[in-house]
Protein backbone atom coordinates (compact mmCIF):
# COMPACT_ATOMS: atom_id res chain seq x y z
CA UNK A 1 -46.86 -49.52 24.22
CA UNK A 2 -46.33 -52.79 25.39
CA UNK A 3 -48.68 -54.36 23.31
CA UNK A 4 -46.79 -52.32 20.19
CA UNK A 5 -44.12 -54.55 21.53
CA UNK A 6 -45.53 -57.94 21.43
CA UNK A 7 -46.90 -57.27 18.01
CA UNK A 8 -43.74 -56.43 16.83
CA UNK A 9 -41.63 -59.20 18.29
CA UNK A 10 -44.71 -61.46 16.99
CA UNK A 11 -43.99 -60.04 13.40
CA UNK A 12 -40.17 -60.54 13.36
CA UNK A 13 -40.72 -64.15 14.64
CA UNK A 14 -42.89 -64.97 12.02
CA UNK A 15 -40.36 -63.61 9.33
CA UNK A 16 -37.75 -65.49 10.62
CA UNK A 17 -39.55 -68.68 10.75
CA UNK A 18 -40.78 -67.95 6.98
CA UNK A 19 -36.91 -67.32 6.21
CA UNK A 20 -36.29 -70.34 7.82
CA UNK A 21 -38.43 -72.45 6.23
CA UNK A 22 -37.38 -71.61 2.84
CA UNK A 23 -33.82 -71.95 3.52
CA UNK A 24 -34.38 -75.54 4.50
CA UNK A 25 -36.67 -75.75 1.56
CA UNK A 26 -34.11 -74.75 -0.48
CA UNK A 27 -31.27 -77.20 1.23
CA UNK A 28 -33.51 -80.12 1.19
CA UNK A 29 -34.56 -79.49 -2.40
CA UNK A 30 -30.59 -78.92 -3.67
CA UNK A 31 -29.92 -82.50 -1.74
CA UNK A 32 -32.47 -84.38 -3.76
CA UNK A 33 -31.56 -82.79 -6.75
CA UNK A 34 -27.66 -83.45 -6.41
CA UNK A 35 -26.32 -85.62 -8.41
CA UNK A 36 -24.20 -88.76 -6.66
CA UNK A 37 -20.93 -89.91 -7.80
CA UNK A 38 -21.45 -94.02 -8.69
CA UNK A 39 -19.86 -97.12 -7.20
CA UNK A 40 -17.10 -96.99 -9.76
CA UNK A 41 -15.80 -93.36 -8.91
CA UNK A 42 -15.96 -93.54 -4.77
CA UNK A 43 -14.75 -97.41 -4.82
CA UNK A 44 -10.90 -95.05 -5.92
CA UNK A 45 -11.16 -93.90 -2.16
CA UNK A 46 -9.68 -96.90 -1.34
CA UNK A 47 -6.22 -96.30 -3.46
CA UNK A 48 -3.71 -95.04 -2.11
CA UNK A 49 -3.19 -92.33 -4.36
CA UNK A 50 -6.46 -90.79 -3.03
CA UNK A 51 -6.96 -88.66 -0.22
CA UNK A 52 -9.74 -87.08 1.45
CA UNK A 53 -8.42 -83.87 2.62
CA UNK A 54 -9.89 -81.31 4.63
CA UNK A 55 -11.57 -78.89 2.30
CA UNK A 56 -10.76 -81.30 -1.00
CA UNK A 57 -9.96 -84.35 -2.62
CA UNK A 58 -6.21 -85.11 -3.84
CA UNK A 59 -5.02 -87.56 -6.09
CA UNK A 60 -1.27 -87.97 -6.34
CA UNK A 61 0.72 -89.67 -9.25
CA UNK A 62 3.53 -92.81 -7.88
CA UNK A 63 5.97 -90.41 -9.00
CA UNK A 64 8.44 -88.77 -6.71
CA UNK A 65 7.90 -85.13 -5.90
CA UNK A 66 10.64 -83.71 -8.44
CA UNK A 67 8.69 -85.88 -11.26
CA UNK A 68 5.54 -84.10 -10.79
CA UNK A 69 4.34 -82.31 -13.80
CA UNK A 70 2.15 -79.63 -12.55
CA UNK A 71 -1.40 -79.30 -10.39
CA UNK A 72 -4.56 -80.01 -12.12
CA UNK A 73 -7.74 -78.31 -10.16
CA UNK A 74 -11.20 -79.51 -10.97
CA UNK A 75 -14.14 -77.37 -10.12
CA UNK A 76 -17.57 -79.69 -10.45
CA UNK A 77 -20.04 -79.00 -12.03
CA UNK A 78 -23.20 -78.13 -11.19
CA UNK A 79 -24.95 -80.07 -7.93
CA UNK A 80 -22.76 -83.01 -9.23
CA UNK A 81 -20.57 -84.64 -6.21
CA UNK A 82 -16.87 -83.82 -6.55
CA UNK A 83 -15.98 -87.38 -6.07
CA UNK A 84 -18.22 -88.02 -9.19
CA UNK A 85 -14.43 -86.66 -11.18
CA UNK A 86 -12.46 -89.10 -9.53
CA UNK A 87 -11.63 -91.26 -12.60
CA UNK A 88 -10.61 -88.06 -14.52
CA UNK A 89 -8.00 -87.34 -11.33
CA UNK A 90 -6.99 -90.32 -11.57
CA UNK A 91 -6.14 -90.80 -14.89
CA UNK A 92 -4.36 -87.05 -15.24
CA UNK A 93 -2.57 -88.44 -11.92
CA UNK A 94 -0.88 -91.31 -14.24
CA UNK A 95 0.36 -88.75 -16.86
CA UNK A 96 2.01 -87.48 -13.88
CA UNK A 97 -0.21 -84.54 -12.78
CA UNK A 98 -1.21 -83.56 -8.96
CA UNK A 99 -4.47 -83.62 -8.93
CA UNK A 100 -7.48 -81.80 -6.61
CA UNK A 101 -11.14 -81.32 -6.58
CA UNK A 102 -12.34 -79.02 -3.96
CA UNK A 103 -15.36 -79.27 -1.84
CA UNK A 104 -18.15 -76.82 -2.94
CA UNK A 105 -20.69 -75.50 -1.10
CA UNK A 106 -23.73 -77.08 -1.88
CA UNK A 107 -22.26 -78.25 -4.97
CA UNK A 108 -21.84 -75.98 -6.09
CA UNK A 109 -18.12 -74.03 -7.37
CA UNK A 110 -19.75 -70.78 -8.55
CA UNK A 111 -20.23 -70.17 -4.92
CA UNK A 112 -16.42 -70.05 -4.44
CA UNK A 113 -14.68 -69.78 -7.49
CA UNK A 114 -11.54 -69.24 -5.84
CA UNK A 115 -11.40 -72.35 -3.75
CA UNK A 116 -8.47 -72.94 -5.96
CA UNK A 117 -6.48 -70.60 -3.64
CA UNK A 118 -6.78 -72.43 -0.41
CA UNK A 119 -5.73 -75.25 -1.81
CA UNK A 120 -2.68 -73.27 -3.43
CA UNK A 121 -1.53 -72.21 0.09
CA UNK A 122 -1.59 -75.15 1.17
CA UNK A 123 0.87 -77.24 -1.80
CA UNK A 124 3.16 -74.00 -2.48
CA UNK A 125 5.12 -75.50 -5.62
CA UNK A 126 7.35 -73.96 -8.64
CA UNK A 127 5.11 -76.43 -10.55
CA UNK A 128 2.40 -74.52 -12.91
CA UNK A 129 -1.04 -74.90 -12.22
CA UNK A 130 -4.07 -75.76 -14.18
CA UNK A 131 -7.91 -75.09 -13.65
CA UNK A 132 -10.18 -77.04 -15.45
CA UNK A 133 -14.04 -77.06 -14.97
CA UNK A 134 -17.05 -79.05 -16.07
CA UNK A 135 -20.47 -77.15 -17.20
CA UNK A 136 -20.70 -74.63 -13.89
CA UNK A 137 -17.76 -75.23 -12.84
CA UNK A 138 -15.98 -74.12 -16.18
CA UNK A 139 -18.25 -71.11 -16.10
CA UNK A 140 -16.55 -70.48 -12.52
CA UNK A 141 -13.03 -71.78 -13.49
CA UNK A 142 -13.42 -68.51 -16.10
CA UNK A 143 -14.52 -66.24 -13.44
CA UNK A 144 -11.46 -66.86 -11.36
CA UNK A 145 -9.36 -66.51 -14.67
CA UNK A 146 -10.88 -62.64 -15.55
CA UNK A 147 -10.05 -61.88 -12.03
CA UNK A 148 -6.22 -63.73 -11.54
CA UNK A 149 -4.53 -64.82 -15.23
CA UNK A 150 -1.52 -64.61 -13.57
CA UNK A 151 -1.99 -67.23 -10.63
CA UNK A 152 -2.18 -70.31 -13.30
CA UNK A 153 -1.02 -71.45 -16.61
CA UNK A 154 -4.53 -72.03 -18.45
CA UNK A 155 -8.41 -72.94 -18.33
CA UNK A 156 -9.69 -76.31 -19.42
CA UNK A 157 -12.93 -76.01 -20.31
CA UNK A 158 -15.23 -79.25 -20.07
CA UNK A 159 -18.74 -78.33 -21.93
CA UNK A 160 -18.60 -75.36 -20.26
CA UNK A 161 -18.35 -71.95 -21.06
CA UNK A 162 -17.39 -67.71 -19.92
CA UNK A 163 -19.95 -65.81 -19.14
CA UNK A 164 -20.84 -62.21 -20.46
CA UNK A 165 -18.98 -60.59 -17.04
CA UNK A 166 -15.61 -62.98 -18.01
CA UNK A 167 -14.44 -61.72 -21.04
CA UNK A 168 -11.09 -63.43 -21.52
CA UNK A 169 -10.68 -62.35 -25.15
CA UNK A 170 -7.46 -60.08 -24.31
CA UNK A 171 -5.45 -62.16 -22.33
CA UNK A 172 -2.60 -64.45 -23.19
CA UNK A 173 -3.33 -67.38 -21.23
CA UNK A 174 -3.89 -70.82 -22.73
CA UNK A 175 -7.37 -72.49 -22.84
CA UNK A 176 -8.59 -75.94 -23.66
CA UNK A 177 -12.45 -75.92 -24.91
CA UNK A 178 -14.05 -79.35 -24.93
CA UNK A 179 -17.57 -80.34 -25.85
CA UNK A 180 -19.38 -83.54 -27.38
CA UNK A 181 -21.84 -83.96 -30.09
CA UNK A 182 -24.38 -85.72 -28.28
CA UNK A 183 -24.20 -82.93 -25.19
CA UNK A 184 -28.20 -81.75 -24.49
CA UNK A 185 -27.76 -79.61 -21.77
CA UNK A 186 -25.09 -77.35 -22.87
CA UNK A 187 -26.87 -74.17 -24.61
CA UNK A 188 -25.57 -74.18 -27.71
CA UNK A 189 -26.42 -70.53 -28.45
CA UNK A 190 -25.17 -69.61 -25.53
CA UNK A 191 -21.65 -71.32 -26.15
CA UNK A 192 -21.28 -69.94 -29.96
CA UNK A 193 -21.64 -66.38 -28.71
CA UNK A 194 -18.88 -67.23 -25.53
CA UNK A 195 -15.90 -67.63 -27.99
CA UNK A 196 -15.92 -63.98 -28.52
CA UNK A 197 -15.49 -64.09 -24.84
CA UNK A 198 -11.91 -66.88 -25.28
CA UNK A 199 -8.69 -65.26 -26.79
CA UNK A 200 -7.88 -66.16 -30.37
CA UNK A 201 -6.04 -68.75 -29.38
CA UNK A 202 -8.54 -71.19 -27.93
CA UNK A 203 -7.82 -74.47 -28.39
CA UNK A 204 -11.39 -76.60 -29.31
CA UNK A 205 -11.67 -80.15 -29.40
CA UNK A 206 -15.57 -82.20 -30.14
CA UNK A 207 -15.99 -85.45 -29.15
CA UNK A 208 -18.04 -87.23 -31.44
CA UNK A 209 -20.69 -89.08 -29.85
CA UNK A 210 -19.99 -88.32 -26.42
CA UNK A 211 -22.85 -86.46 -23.83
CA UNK A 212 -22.37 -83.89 -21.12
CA UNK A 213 -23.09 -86.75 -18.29
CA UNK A 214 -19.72 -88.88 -19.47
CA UNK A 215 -17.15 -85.74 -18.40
CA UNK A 216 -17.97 -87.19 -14.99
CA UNK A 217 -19.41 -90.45 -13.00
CA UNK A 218 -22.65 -89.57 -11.69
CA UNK A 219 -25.15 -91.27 -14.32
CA UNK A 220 -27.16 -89.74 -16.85
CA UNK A 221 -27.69 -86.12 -16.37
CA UNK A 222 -32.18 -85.14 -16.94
CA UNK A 223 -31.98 -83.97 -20.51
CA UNK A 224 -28.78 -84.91 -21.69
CA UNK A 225 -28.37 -87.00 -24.71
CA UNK A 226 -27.54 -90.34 -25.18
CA UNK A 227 -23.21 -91.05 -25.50
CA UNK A 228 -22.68 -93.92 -27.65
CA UNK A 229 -19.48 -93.68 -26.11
CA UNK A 230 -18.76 -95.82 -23.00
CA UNK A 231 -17.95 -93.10 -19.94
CA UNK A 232 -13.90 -94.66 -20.06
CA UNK A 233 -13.69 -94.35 -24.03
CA UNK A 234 -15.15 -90.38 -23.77
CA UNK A 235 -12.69 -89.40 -20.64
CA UNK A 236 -9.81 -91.33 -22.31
CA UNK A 237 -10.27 -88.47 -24.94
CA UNK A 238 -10.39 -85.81 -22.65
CA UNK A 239 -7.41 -87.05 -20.93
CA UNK A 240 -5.90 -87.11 -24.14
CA UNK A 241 -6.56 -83.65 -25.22
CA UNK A 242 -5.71 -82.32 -21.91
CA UNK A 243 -2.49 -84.04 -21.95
CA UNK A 244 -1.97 -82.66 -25.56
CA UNK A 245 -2.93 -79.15 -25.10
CA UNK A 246 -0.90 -78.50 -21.32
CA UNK A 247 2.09 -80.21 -23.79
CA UNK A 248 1.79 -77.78 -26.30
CA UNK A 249 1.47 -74.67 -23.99
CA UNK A 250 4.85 -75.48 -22.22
């Protein structure tokens, strides 16, 4: 009986040191694979605008509190360091907007696509707020849509897409679809067949020339095409269209 006893305690050590091997496997692997924000995005740290708060980053426009437009949220995208979007917030902070990219687990927003609700609590405002969402992080900006359209005003989508479990087609809620001719690691397939997915509505916008790697500051992303676009001219358009689109859905 006993040694029944050892065996077994022998067996369920072994799986847990197999379990924990490929968990740190798995960390160690994500870590190498993440992409960092560059020099240009974390030297903003040092404005005073920016903020490190606990749980997210928060940009905030030199405008008093009455003169805020509305509250931008960012989700990353995939295993791409939030502070990588930091030029974006900042820019969309000078056109007046609140701005906040939340911390992700491992990088990671599908794995908390409503981490725009903790920050919510935290800046209660009668100002309307906006979720936009590069490649996975659009993907889980659109999940938290199909499950709340009434907790903001509209998606922005940046070269990202719904998938087949976020049908958004029936709702009345403003979205902002923006891709770039030069993008290699969006699935373009993929993304035709998601507009069935947007309402009618859905307001698209194509950067010519631009990449997928240029919506943020992190480098060049493995497989994406060359931008003849400088990473300031590309996000200058975004801000642009953003600016445009949250102008027209007022």
């Amino acid at each position: 009986m006993k040694s029944n006893h050892r065996s077994w305690k022998k067996w369920l050590l072994g799986i847990g040191i197999v379990i924990l091997l490929i968990l740190s496997s798995a960390y160690i692997f994500l870590q190498l694979n993440t992409y960092e924000a560059l020099p240009e995005a974390t030297d903003l740290f040092q404005e005073e605008t920016v903020s490190q708060e606990e749980g997210w980053i928060k940009v905030t426009p030199s405008v008093s509190s009455d003169d805020i437009k509305g509250q931008i949220v960012i989700y990353q995208g995939g295993l791409v360091e939030e502070a990588a979007y930091l030029p974006l917030a900042m820019d969309l902070s000078e056109e007046g907007y609140q701005v906040f990219i939340p911390d992700m687990p491992l990088e990671l927003a599908i794995l908390n696509t409503n981490a725009i609700e903790e920050i919510k609590k935290e800046y209660v405002t009668d100002k309307d707020w906006w979720l936009a969402g590069h490649s996975l992080g659009g993907t889980s900006a659109t999940i938290y849509a199909k499950e709340n359209p009434d907790d903001i005003e509209g998606i922005i989508l940046l070269a990202g897409y719904p998938n087949e479990n976020s049908d958004l087609s029936d709702l009345n809620l403003p979205i902002l679809s923006i891709t770039s001719t030069n993008d290699k690691v969006i699935n373009d397939e993929n993304y035709e067949k998601s507009k069935s997915l947007l309402p009618e509505k859905t307001s698209y916008k194509e950067i010519e020339g631009g990449n997928h790697s240029n919506f943020g500051y992190y480098g060049l992303q493995d497989g994406d095409g060359r931008s003849i676009l400088s990473r300031t001219e590309q996000q200058d358009l975004v801000v642009h269209y953003i600016k445009t689109f949250i102008d027209h859905s007022r």
